[in-house]
N, C-alpha and C. Protein backbone atom coordinates (compact mmCIF):
# COMPACT_ATOMS: atom_id res chain seq x y z
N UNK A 1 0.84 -1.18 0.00
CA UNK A 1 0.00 0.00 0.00
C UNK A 1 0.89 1.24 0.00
N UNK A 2 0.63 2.14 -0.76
CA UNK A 2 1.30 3.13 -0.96
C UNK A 2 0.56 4.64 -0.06
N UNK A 3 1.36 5.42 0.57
CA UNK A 3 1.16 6.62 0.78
C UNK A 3 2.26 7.97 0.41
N UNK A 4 0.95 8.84 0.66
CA UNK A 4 1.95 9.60 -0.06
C UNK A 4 2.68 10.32 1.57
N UNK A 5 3.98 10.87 0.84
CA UNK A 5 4.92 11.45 1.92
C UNK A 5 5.44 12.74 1.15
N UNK A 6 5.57 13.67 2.04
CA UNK A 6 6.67 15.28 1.61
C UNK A 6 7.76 14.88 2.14
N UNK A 7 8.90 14.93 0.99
CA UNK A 7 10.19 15.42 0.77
C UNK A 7 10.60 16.85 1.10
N UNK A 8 11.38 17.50 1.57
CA UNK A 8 12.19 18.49 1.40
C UNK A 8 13.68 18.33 1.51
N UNK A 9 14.69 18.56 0.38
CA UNK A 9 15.99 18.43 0.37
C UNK A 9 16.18 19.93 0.65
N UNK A 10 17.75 19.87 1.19
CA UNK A 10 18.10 21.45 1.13
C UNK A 10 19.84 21.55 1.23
N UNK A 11 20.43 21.66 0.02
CA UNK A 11 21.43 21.63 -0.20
C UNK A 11 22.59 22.43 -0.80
N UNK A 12 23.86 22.97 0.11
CA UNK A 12 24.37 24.35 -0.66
C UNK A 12 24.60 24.02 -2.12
N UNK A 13 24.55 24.69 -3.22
CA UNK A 13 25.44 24.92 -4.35
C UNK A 13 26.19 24.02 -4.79
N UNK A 14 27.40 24.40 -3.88
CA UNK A 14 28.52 23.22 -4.40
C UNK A 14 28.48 21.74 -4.06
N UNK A 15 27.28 21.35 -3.23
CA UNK A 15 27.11 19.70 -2.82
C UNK A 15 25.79 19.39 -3.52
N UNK A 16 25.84 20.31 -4.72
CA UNK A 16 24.36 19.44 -5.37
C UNK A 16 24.87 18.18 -6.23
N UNK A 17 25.94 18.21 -6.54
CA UNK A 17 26.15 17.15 -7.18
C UNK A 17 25.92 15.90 -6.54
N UNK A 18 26.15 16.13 -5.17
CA UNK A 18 25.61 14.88 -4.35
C UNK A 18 24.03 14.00 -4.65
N UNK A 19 23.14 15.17 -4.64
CA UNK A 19 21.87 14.56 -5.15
C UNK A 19 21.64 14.92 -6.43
N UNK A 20 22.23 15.29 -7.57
CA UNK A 20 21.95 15.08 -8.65
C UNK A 20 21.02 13.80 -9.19
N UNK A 21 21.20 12.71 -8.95
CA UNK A 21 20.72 11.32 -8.78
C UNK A 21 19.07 11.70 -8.56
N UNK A 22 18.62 12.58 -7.67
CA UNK A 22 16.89 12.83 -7.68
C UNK A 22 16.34 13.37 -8.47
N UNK A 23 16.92 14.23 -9.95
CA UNK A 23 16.24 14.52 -10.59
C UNK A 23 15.43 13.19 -11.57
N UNK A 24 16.54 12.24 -11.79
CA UNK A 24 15.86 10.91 -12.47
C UNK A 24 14.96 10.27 -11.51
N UNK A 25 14.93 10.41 -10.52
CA UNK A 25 14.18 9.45 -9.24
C UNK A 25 12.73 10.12 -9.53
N UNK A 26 12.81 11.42 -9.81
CA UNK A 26 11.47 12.52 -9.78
C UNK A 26 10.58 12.56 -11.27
N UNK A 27 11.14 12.16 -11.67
CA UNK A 27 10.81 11.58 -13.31
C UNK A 27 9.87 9.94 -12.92
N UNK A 28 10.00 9.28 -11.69
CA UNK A 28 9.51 8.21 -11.80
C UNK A 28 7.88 8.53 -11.62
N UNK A 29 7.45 7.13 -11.80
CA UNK A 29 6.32 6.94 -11.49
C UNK A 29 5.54 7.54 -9.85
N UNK A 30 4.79 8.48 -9.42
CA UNK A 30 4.08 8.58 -8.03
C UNK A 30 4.77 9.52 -7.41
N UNK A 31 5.49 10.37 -8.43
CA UNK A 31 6.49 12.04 -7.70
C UNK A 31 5.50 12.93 -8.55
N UNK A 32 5.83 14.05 -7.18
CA UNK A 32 5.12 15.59 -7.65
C UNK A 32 5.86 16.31 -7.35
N UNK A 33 6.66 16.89 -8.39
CA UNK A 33 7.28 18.04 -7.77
C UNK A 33 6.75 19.42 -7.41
N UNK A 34 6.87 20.10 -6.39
CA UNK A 34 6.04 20.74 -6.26
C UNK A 34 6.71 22.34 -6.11
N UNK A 35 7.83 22.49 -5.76
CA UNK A 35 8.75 23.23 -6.04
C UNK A 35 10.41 23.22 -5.71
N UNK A 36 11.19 23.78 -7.07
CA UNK A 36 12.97 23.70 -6.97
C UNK A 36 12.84 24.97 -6.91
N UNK A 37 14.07 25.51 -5.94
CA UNK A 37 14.37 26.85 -6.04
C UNK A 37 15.74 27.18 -5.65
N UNK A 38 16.71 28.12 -5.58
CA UNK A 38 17.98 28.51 -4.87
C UNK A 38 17.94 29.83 -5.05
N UNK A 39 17.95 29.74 -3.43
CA UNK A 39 18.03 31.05 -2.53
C UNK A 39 19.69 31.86 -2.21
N UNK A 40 19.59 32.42 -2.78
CA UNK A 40 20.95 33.42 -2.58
C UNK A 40 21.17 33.78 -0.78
N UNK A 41 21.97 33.48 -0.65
CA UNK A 41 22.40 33.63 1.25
C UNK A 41 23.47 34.42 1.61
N UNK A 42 24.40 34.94 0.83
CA UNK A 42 25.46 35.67 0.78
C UNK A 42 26.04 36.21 -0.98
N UNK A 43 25.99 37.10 -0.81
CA UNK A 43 26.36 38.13 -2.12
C UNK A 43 27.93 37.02 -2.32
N UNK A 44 29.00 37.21 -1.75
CA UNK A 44 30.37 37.11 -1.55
C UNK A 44 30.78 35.14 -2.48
N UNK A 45 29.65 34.92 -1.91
CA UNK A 45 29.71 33.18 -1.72
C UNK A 45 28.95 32.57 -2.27
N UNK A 46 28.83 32.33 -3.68
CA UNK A 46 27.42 31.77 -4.22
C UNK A 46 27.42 30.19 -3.93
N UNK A 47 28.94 29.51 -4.04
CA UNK A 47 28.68 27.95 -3.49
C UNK A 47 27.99 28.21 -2.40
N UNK A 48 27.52 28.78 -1.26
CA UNK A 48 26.81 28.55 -0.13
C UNK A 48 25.38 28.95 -0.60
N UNK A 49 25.15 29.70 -1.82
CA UNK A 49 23.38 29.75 -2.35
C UNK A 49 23.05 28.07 -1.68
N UNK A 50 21.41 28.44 -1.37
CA UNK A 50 20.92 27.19 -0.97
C UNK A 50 20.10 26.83 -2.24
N UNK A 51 19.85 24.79 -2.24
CA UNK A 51 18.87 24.80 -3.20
C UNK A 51 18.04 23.87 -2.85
N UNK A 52 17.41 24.23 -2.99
CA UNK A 52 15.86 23.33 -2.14
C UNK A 52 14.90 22.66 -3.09
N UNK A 53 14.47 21.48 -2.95
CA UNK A 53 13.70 20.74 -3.66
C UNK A 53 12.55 19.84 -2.40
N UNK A 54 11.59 20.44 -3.00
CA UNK A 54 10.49 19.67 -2.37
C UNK A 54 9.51 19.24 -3.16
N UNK A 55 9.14 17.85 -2.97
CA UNK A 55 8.15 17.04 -3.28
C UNK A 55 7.43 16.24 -2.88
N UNK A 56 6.51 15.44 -3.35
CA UNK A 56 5.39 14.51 -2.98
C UNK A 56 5.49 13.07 -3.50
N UNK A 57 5.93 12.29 -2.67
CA UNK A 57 6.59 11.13 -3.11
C UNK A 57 4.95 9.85 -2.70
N UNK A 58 4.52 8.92 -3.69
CA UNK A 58 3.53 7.77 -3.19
C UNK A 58 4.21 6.73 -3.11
N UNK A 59 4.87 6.25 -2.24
CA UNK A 59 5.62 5.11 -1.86
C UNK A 59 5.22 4.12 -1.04
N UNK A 60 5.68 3.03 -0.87
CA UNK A 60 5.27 1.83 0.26
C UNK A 60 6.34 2.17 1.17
N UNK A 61 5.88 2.21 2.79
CA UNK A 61 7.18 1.96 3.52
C UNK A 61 8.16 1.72 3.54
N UNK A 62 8.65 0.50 2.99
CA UNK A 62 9.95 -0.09 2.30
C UNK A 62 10.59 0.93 1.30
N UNK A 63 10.01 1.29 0.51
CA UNK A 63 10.49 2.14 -0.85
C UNK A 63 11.09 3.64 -0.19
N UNK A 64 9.87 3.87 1.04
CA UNK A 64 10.77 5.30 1.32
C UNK A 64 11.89 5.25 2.41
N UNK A 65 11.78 4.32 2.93
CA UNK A 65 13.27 3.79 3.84
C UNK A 65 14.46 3.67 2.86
N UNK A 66 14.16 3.45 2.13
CA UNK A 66 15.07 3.06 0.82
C UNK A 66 15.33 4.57 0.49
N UNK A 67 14.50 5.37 0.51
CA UNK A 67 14.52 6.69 -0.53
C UNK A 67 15.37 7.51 0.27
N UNK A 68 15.40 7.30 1.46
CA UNK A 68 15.66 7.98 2.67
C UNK A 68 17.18 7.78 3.11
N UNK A 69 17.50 6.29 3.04
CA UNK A 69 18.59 5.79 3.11
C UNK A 69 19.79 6.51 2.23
N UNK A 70 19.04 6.37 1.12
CA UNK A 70 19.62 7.07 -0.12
C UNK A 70 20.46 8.04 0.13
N UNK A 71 19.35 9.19 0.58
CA UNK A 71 19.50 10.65 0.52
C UNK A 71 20.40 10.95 1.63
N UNK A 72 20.27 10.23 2.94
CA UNK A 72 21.06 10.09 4.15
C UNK A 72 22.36 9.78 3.80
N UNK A 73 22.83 8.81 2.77
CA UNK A 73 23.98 8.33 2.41
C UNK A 73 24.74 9.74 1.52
N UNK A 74 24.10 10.19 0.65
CA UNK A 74 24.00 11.58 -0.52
C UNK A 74 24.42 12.73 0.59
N UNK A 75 23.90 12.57 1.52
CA UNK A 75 24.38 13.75 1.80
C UNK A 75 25.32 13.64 3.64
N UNK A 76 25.92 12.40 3.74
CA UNK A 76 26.66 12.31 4.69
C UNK A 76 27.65 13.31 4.55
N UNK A 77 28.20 14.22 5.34
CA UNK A 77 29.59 14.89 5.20
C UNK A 77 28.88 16.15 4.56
N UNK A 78 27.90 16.79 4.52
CA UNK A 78 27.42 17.73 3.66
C UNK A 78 26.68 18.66 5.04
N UNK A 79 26.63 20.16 4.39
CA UNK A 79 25.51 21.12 5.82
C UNK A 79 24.02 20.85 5.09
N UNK A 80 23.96 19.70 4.03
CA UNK A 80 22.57 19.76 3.89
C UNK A 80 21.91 18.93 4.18
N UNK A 81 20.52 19.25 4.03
CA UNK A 81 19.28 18.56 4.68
C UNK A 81 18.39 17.67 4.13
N UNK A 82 17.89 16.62 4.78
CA UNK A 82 16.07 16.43 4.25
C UNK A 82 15.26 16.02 5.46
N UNK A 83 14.10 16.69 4.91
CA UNK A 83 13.34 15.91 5.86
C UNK A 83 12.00 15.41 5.24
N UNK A 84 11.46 14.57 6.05
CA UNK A 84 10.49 14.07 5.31
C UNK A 84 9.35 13.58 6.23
N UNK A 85 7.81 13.57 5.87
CA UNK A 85 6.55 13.31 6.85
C UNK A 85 5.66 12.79 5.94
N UNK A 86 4.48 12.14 6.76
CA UNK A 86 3.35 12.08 6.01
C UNK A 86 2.96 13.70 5.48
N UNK A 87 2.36 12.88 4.43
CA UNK A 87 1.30 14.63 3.47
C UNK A 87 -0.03 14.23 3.74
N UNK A 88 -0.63 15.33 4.16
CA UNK A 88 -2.01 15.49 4.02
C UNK A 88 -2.06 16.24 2.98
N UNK A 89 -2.95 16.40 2.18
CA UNK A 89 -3.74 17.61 1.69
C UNK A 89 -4.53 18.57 2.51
């Protein structure tokens, strides 16, 4: 049984290459993206711009432990983030 869950990644600039890998994941079947953006945080320092991706993932338990694992692994050693919950509407 699938539910759906919110994603939010949040990652500086220069460690997007780390999750590069989610733009094909977001192309799959039961993703909504719902908004990408990067936020400028310092004039001086654009590797520290933030870039944020949030979405709506319909997964089985298993699949988002997996998704999660992933992203946890992606971004070990990094100041960036995800977090993730059930979605209501």
């Amino acid at each position: 049984m699938t539910e759906p869950y919110l994603f939010r990644v949040v990652v500086p600039r220069r460690d997007y290459q780390r999750v590069e890998w989610l733009a094909e994941v977001l192309r799959g079947e039961g993703f909504e993206l719902l908004w990408a953006k990067v936020d400028r945080l310092f004039e001086q320092r654009s590797d520290l711009d933030a870039v944020e991706i949030v979405f709506v993932a319909r997964l089985a338990a298993k699949a988002r432990r997996e998704l999660e694992r992933r992203l946890a692994a992606s971004l070990r050693g990094s100041i960036g983030f995800f977090v993730s919950h059930p979605y209501k509407r």
